[in-house]
C-alpha atoms as a PDB file:
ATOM      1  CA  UNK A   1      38.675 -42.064 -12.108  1.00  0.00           C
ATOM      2  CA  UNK A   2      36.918 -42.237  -9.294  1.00  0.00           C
ATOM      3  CA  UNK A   3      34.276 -39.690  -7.461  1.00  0.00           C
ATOM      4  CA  UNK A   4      34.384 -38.389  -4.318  1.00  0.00           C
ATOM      5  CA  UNK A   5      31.038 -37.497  -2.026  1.00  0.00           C
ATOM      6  CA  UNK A   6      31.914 -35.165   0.425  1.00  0.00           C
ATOM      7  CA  UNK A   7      29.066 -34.514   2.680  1.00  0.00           C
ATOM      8  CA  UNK A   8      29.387 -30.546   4.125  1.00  0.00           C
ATOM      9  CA  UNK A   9      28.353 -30.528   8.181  1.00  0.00           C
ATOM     10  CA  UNK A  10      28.909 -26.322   8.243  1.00  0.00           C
ATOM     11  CA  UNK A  11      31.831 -27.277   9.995  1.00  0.00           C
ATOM     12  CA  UNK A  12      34.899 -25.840   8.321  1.00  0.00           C
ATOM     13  CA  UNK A  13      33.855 -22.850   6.949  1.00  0.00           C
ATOM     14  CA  UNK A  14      37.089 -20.568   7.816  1.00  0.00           C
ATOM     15  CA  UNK A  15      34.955 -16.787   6.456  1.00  0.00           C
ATOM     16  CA  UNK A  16      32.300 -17.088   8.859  1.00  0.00           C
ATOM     17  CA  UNK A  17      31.846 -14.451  11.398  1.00  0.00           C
ATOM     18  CA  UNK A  18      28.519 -15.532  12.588  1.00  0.00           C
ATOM     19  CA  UNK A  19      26.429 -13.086  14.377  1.00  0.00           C
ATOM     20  CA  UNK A  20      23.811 -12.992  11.369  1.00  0.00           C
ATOM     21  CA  UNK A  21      22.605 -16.346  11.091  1.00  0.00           C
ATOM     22  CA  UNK A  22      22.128 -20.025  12.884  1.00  0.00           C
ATOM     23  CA  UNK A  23      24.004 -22.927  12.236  1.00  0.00           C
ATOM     24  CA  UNK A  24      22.398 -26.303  13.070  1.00  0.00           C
ATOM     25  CA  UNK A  25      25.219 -29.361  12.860  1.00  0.00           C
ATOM     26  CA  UNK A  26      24.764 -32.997  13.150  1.00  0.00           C
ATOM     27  CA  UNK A  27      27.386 -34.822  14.185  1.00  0.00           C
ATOM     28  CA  UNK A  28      27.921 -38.693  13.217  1.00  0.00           C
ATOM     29  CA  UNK A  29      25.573 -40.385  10.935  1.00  0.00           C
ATOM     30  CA  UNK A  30      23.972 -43.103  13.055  1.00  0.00           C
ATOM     31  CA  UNK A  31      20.669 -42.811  13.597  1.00  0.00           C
ATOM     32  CA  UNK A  32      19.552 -40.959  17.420  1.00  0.00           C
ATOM     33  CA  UNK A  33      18.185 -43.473  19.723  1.00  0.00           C
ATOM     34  CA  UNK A  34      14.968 -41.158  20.386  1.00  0.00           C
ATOM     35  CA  UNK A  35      14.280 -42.715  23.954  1.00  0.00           C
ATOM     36  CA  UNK A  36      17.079 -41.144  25.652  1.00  0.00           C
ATOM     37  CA  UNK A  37      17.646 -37.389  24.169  1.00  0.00           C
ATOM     38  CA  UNK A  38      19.415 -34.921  26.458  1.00  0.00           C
ATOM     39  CA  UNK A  39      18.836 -31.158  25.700  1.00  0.00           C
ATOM     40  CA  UNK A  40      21.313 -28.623  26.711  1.00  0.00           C
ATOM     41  CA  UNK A  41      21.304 -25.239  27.018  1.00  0.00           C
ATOM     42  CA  UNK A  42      24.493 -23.489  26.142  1.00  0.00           C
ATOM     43  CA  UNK A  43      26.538 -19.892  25.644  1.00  0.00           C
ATOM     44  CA  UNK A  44      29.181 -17.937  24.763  1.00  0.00           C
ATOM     45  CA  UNK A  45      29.169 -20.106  20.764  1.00  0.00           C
ATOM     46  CA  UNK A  46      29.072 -17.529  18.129  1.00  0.00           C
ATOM     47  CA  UNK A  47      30.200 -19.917  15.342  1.00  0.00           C
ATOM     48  CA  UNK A  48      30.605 -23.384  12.957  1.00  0.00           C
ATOM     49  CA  UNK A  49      34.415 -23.848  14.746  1.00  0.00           C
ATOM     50  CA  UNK A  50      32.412 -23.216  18.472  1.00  0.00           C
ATOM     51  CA  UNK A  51      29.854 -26.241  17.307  1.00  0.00           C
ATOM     52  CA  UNK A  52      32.568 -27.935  16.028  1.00  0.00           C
ATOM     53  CA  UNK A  53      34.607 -27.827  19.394  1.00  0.00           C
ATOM     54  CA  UNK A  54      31.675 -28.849  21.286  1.00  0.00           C
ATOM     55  CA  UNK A  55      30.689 -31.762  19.697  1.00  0.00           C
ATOM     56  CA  UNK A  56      34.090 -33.011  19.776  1.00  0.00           C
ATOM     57  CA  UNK A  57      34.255 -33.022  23.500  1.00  0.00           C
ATOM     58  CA  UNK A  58      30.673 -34.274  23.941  1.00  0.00           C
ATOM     59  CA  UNK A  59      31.445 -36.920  21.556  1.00  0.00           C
ATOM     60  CA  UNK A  60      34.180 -37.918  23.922  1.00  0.00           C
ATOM     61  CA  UNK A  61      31.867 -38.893  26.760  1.00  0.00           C
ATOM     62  CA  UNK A  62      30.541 -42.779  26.897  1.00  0.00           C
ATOM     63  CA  UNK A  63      27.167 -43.265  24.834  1.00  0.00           C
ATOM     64  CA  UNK A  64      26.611 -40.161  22.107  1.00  0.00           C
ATOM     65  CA  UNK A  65      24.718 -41.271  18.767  1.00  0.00           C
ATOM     66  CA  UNK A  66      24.280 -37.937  17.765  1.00  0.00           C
ATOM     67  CA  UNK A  67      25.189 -34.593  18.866  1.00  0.00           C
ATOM     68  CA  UNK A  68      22.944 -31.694  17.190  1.00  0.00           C
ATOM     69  CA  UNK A  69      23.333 -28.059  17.980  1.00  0.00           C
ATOM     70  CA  UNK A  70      21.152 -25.543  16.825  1.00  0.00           C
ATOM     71  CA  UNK A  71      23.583 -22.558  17.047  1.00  0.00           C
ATOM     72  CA  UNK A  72      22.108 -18.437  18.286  1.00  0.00           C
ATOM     73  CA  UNK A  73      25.229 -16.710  17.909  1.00  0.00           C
ATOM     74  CA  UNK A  74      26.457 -14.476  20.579  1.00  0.00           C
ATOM     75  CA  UNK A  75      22.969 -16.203  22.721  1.00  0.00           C
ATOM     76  CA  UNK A  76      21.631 -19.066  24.682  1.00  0.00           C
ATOM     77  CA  UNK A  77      22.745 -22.406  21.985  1.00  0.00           C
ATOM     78  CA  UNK A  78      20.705 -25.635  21.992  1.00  0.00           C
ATOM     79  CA  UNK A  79      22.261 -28.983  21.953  1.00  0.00           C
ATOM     80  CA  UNK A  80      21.062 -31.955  21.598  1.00  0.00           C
ATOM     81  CA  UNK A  81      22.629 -35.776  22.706  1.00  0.00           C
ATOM     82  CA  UNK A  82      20.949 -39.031  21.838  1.00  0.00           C
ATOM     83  CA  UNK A  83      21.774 -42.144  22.262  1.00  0.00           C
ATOM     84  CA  UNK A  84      22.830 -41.902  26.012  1.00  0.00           C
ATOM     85  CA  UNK A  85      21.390 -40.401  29.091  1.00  0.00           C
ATOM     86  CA  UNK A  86      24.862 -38.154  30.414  1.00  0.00           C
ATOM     87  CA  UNK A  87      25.383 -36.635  33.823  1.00  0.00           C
ATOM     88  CA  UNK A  88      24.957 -32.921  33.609  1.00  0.00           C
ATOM     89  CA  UNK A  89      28.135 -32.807  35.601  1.00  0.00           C
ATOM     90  CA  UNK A  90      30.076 -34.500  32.750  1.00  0.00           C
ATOM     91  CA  UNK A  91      28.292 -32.410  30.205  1.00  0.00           C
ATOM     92  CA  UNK A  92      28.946 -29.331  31.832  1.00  0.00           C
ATOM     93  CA  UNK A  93      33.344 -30.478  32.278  1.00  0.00           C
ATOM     94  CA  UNK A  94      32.929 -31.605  28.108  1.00  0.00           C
ATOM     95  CA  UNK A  95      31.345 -28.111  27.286  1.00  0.00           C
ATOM     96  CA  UNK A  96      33.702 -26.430  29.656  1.00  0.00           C
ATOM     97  CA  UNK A  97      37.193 -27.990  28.116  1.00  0.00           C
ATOM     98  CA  UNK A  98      35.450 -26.695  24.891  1.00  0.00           C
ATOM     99  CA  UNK A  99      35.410 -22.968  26.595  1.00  0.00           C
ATOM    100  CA  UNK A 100      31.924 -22.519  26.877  1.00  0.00           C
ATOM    101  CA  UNK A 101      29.706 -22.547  29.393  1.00  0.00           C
ATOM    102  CA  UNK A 102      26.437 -24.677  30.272  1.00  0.00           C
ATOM    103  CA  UNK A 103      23.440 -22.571  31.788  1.00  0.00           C
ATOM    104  CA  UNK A 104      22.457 -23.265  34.686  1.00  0.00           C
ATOM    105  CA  UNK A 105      19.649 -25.571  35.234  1.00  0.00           C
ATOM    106  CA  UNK A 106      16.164 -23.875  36.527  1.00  0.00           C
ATOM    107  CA  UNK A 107      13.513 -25.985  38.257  1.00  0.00           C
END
């Protein structure tokens, strides 16, 4: 017989509501490139399935090692993407087809 190691990523858990707690997800196993992180500020993700989404679609775009969100329900999400330096404009389409919406950028 042989084992199975099944590593959890917080991803599929169907009973959560959120709304109490963070989530923080990594997404592929490679190791970040740390020269080129891109931080993102996110809302309207209240859940595992909402990080889930968005990683997908970032993971879509050219260049992602790593996708990380650190997940404030119902708030303002961080997320993370190493390993390529993005256009915001692409990053804001990717979180968009996800249904969210990126903040706007202050300077």
């Amino acid at each position: 017989m042989h084992g199975t190691t099944r590593q959890d990523l917080g991803l599929t858990d169907a009973s959560c509501a959120c709304g109490t707690h963070s989530h923080t997800t990594a997404v592929n196993a490679a190791t970040p490139n740390e020269e080129s992180p891109n931080t993102f500020q996110v809302t309207g993700m209240t859940c595992s399935h909402c990080v889930a989404s968005v990683t997908k679609e970032l993971g879509k775009l050219a260049g992602p090692e790593n996708v990380t969100v650190s997940l404030v329900p119902g708030g303002v999400s961080v997320v993370t993407v190493a390993g390529a330096t993005l256009d915001r404009s692409a990053v804001a389409a990717a979180i968009d087809e996800a249904g969210y919406e990126l903040v706007a950028e202050t300077r």
